[in-house]
Protein backbone atom coordinates (compact mmCIF):
# COMPACT_ATOMS: atom_id res chain seq x y z
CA UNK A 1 157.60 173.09 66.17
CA UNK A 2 155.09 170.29 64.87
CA UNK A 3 151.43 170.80 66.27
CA UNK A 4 150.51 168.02 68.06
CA UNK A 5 146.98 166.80 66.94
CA UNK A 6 144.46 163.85 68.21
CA UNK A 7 146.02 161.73 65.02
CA UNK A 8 149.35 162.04 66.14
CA UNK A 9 148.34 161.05 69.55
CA UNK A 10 146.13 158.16 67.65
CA UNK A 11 149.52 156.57 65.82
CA UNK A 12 151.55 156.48 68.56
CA UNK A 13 149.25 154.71 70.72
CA UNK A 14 148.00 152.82 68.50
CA UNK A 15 144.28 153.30 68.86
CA UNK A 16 141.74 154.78 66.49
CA UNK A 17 141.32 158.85 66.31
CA UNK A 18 137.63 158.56 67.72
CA UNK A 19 139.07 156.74 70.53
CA UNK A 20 141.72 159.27 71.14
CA UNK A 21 139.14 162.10 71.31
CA UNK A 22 136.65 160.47 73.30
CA UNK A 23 139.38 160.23 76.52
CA UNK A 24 140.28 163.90 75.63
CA UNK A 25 136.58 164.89 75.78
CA UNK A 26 135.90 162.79 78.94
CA UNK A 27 133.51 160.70 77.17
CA UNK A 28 135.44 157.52 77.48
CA UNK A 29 133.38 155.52 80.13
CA UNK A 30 130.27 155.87 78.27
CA UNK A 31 131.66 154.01 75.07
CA UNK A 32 133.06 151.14 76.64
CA UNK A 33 136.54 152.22 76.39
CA UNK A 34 138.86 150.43 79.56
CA UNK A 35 140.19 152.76 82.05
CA UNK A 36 143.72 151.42 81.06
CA UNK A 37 143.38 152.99 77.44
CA UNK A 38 142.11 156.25 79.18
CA UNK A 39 145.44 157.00 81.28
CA UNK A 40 147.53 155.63 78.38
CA UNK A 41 145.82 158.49 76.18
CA UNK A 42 145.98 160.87 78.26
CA UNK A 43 149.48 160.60 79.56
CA UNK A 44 150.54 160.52 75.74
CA UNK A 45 148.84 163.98 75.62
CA UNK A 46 150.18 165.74 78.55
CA UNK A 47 153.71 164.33 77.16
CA UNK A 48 153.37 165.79 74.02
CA UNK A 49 151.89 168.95 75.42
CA UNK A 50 148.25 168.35 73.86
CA UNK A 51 146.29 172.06 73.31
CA UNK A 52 142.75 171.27 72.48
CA UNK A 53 141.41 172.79 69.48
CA UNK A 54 138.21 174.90 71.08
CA UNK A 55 138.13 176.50 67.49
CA UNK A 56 136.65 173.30 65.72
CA UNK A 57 134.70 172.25 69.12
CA UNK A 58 133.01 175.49 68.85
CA UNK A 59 132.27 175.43 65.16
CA UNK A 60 130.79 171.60 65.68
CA UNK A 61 128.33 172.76 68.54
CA UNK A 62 127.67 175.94 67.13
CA UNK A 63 128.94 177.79 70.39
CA UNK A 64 132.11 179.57 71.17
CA UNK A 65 131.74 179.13 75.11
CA UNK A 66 132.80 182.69 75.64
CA UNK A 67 130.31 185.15 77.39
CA UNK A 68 130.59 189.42 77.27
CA UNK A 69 130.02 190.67 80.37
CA UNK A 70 129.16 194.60 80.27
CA UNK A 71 129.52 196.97 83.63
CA UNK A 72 128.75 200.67 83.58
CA UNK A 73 131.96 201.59 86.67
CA UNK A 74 134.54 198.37 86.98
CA UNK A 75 136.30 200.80 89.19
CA UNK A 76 133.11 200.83 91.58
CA UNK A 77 133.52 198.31 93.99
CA UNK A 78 130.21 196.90 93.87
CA UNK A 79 130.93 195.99 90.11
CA UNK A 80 133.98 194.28 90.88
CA UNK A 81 133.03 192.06 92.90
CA UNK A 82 130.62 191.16 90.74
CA UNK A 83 132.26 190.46 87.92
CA UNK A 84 134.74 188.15 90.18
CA UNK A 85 131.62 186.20 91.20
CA UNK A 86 130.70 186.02 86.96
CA UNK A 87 133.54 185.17 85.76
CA UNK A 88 133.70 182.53 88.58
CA UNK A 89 131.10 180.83 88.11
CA UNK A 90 131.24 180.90 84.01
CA UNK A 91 134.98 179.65 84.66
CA UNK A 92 133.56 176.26 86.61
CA UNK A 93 131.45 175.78 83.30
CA UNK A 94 133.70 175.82 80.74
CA UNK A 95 133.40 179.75 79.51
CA UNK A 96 135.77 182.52 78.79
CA UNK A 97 134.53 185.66 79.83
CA UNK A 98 135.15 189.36 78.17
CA UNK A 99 134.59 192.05 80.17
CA UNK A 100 133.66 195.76 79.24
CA UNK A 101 133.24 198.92 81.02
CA UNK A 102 131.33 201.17 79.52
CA UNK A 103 131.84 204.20 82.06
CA UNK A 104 127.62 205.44 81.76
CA UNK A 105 128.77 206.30 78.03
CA UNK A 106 125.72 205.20 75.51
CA UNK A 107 128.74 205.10 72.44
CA UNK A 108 131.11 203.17 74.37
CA UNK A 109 128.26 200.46 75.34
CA UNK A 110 126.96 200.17 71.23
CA UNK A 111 130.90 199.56 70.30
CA UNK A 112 131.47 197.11 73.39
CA UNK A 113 128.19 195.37 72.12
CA UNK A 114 129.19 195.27 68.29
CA UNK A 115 132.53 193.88 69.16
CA UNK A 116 130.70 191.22 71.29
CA UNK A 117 128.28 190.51 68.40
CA UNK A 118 131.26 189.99 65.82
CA UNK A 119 132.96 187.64 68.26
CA UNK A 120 129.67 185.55 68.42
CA UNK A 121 129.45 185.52 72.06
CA UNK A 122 126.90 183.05 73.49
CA UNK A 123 125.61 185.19 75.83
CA UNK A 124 125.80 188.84 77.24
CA UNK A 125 125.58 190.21 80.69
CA UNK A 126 124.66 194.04 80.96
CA UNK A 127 124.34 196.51 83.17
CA UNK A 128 122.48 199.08 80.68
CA UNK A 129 122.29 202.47 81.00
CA UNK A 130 118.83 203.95 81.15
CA UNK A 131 118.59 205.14 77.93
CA UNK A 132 120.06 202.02 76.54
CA UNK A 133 117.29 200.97 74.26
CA UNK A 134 118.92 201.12 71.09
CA UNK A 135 121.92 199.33 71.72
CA UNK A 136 120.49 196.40 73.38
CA UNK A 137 117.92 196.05 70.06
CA UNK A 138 121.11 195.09 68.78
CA UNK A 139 121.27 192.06 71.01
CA UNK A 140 118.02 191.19 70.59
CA UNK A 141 117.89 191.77 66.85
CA UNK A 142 120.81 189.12 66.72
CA UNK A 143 118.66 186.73 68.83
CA UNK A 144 121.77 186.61 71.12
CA UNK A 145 120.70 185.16 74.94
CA UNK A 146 121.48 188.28 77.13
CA UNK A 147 120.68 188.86 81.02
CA UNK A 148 120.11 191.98 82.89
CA UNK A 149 121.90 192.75 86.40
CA UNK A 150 121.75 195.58 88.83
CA UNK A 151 119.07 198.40 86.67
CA UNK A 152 115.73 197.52 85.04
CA UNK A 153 114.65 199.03 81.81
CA UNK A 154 110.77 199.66 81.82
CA UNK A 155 110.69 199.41 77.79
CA UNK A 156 112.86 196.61 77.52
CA UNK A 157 111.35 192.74 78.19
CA UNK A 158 114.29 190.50 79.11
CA UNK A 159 115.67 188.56 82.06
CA UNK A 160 116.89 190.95 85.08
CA UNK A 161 118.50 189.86 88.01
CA UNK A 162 117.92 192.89 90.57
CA UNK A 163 117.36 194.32 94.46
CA UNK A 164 114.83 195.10 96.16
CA UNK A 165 115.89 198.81 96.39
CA UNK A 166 112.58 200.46 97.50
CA UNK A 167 112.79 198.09 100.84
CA UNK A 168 116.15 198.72 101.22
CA UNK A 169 116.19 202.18 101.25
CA UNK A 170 112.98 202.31 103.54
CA UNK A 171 114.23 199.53 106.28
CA UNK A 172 117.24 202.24 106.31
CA UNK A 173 115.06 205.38 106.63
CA UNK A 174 113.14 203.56 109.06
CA UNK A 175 115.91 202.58 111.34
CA UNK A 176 116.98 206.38 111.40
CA UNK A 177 113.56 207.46 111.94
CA UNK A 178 113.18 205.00 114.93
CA UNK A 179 116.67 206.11 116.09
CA UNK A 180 114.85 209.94 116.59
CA UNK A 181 116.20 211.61 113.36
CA UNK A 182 113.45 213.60 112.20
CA UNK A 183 115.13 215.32 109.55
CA UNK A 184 116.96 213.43 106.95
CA UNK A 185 118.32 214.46 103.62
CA UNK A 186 118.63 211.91 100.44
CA UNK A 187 121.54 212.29 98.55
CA UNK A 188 120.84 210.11 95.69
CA UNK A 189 122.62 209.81 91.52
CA UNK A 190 120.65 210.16 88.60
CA UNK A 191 116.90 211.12 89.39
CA UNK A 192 115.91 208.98 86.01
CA UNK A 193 117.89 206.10 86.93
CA UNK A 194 115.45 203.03 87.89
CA UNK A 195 117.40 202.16 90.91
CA UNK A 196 117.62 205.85 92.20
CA UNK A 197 113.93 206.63 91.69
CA UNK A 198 113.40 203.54 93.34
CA UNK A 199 115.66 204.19 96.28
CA UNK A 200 114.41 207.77 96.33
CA UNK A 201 110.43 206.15 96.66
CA UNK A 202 111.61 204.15 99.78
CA UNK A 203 113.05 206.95 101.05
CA UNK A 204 110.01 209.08 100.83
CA UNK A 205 107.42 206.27 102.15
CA UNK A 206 109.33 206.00 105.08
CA UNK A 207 109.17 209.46 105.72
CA UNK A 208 105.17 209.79 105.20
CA UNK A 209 104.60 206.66 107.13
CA UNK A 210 106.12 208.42 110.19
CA UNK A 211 104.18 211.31 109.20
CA UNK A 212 107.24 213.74 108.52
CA UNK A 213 107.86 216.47 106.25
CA UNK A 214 109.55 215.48 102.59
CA UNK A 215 112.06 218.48 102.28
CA UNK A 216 112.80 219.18 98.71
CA UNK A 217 115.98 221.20 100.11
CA UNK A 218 116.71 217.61 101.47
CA UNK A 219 117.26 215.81 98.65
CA UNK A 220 119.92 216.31 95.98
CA UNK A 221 119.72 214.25 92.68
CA UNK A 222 122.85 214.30 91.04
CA UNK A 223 125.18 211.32 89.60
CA UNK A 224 126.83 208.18 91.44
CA UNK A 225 129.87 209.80 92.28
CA UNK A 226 132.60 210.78 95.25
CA UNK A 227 132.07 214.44 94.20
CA UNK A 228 128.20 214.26 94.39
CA UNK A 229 127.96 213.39 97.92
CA UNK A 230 131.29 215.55 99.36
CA UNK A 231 129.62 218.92 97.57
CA UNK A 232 125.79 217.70 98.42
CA UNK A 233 127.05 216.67 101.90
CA UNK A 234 128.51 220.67 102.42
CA UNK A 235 125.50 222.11 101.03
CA UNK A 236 122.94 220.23 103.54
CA UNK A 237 125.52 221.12 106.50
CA UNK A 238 125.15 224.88 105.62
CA UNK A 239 121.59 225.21 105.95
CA UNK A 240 119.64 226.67 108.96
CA UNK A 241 117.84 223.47 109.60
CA UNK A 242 121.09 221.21 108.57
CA UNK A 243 119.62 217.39 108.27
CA UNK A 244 120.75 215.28 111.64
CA UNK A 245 121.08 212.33 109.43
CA UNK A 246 121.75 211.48 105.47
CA UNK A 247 121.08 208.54 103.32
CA UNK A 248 123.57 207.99 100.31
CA UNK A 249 122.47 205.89 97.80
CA UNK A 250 125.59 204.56 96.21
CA UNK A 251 128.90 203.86 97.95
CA UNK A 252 130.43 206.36 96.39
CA UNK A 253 128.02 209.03 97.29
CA UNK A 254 128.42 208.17 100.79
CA UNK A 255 132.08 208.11 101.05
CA UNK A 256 131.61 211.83 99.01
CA UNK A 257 128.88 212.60 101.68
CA UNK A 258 131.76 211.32 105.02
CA UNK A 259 134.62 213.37 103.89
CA UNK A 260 132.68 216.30 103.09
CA UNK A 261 131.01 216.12 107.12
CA UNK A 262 134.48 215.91 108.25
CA UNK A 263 136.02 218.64 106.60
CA UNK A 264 133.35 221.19 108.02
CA UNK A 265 134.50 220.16 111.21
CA UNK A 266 131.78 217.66 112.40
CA UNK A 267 131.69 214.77 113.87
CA UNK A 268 130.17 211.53 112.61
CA UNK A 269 127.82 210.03 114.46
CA UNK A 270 128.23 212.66 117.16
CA UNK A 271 127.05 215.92 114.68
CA UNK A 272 125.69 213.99 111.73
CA UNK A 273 124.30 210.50 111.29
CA UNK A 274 125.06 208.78 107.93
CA UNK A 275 123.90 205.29 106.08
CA UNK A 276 124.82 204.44 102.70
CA UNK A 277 123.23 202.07 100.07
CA UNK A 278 126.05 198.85 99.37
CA UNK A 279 128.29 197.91 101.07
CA UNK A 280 132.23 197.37 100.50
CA UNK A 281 135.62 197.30 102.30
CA UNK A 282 136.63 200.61 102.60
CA UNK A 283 132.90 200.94 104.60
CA UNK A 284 134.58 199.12 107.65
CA UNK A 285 138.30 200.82 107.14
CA UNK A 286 137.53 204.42 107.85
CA UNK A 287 137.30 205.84 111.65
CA UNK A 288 133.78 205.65 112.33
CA UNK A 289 133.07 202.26 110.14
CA UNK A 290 129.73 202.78 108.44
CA UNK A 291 126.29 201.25 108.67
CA UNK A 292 125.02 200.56 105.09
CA UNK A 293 122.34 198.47 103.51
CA UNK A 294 124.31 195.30 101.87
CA UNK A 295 123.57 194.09 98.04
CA UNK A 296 123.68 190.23 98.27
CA UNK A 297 126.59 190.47 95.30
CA UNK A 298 127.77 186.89 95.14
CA UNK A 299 123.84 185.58 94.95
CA UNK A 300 123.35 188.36 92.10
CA UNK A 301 126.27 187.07 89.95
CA UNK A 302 125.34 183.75 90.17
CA UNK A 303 121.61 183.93 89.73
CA UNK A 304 122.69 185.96 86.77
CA UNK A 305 125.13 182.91 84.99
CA UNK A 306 122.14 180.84 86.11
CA UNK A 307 119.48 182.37 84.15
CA UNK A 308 121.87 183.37 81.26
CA UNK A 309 122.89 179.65 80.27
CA UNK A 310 119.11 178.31 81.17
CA UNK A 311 118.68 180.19 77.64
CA UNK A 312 121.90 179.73 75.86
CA UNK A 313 121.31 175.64 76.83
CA UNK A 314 117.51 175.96 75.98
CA UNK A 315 116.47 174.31 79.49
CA UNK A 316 114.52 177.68 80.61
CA UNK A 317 111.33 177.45 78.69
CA UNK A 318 109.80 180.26 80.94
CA UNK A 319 108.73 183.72 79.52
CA UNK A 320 111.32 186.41 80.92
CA UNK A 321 112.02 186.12 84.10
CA UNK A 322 112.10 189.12 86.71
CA UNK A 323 113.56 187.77 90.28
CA UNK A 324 113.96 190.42 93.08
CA UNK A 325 116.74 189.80 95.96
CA UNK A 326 116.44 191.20 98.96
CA UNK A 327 118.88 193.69 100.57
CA UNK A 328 120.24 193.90 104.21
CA UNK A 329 121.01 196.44 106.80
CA UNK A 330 124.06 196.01 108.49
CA UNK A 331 124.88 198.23 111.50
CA UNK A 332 128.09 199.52 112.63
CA UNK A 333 128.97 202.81 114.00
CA UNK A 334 127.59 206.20 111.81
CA UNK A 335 124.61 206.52 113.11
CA UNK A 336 123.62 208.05 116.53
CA UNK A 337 120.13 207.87 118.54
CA UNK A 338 118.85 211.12 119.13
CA UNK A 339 116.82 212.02 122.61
């Protein structure tokens, strides 16, 4: 089958090739070229089935409008979301977007990265791993625009998109606290994760503020997982001063932390309270539907795209570029006031 090209288009409608290709790239109007020629040309096109060559668009403008996007869970719900909203809003301007899931494994993020890299990406979205130093010098060696979402890297300068975690986690511990829970229990991922220490700090100003006790048997540091909070949940229950109330600082932790209160035979709100950090569908499909501190996702993803093509485009002239959303607290039915 013969390609169809912007000459062959040109001969059979009898205009130049430069006119051809400036209807095709929009630009029509602003050479003085009628709106008569403009449907003619591009009616010839979608006749002949006209596939634009992006190949030689990129190479003239020295872009390849495609964008890696890097998550450490896509299976996490909070993560696919946001990559929805991402490869939304790259979509509306003209990008293809590659997405990787690195699973929290450092060798699986440097090949996702080097793969990237060869494919000249203009850009790269990451969610890094703490101890993702080394990989993302390979970004940076590269001079390749990248954007950081979701967990901030103290060594690392760049652009980072995140939560305010420490005020989430406290306006949480502070509506337990006001709800008479005097003894809560923190069951958070890892301890040398940014966003867990962080969570973990609100967590503990809230409890000095209302002068209480920090337990150490209250808090278990473990990963971001289901199994985390079911086994954490069982251990707190078992104790002689069992917690009356448990913050979970993933979604997964907390749905770990739900079934593992249920299958000791108690009751949520009624036995234990429970609030989890994000929020997703599942959190208003089960029984008792639970109260959790909300991530603004959609305004993350596109604040993200936002400050990722400010640099690919050259229009952000600012040094990096730290900007902190705020979280909310949204109530439903897991926790219980206590008398």
């Amino acid at each position: 089958m013969q390609i169809t090209t912007l000459q062959t288009i040109a001969n059979l409608v009898h205009y130049s090739r430069s006119t051809v290709s400036r209807v095709l790239n929009d630009q029509w109007n602003e050479h003085g070229i009628s709106e008569a020629t403009a449907e003619l040309v591009i009616a010839k096109a979608k006749e002949l089935n006209y596939i634009k060559n992006e190949g030689a668009s990129s190479l003239r403008a020295k872009k390849t409008f495609t964008i890696g996007v890097i998550v450490r869970d896509i299976t996490n719900p909070f993560y696919t979301q946001l990559v929805k909203f991402v490869e939304n809003a790259l979509y509306t301007k003209g990008y293809t977007v590659i997405i990787c899931n690195t699973g929290y494994d450092l060798e699986k993020e440097n090949g996702h990265i080097n793969v990237l890299l060869r494919r000249r990406v203009d850009g790269i979205i990451l969610s890094p791993n703490q101890k993702s130093i080394d990989n993302i010098s390979l970004i940076k060696d590269r001079n390749v625009p990248l954007a950081f979402f979701d967990c901030k890297i103290d060594e690392i300068e760049a652009d980072y998109i995140l939560v305010d975690n420490e005020a989430g986690t406290s306006e949480a511990v502070n509506h337990l606290i006001s709800k008479g829970h005097k003894k809560i229990a923190y069951i958070g991922g890892d301890p040398f994760e940014s966003n867990n220490r962080l969570r973990y700090e609100g967590y503990k100003k809230s409890l000095s503020k209302a002068a209480l006790p920090i337990r150490e048997h209250y808090v278990k540091h473990s990963n971001y997982t289901f199994k985390h909070g079911y086994e954490a949940s069982k251990e707190l229950i078992r104790l002689n001063d069992a917690p009356t109330a448990f913050f979970a600082a993933n979604n997964r932790i907390v749905l770990g932390a739900y079934k593992g209160i249920i299958d000791c035979g108690l009751h949520i709100p009624e036995d234990v309270s429970i609030i989890g950090f994000d929020d997703f569908e599942t959190a208003i499909m089960l029984p008792i539907r639970l109260t959790v501190v909300c991530q603004p996702i959609e305004e993350i993803a596109l604040c993200t795209v936002d400050l990722l093509l400010s640099r690919i485009n050259n229009t952000n002239t600012q040094s990096f570029v730290t900007k902190i959303l705020k979280t909310e607290l949204i109530l439903r039915q897991s926790i219980k006031g206590l008398a």
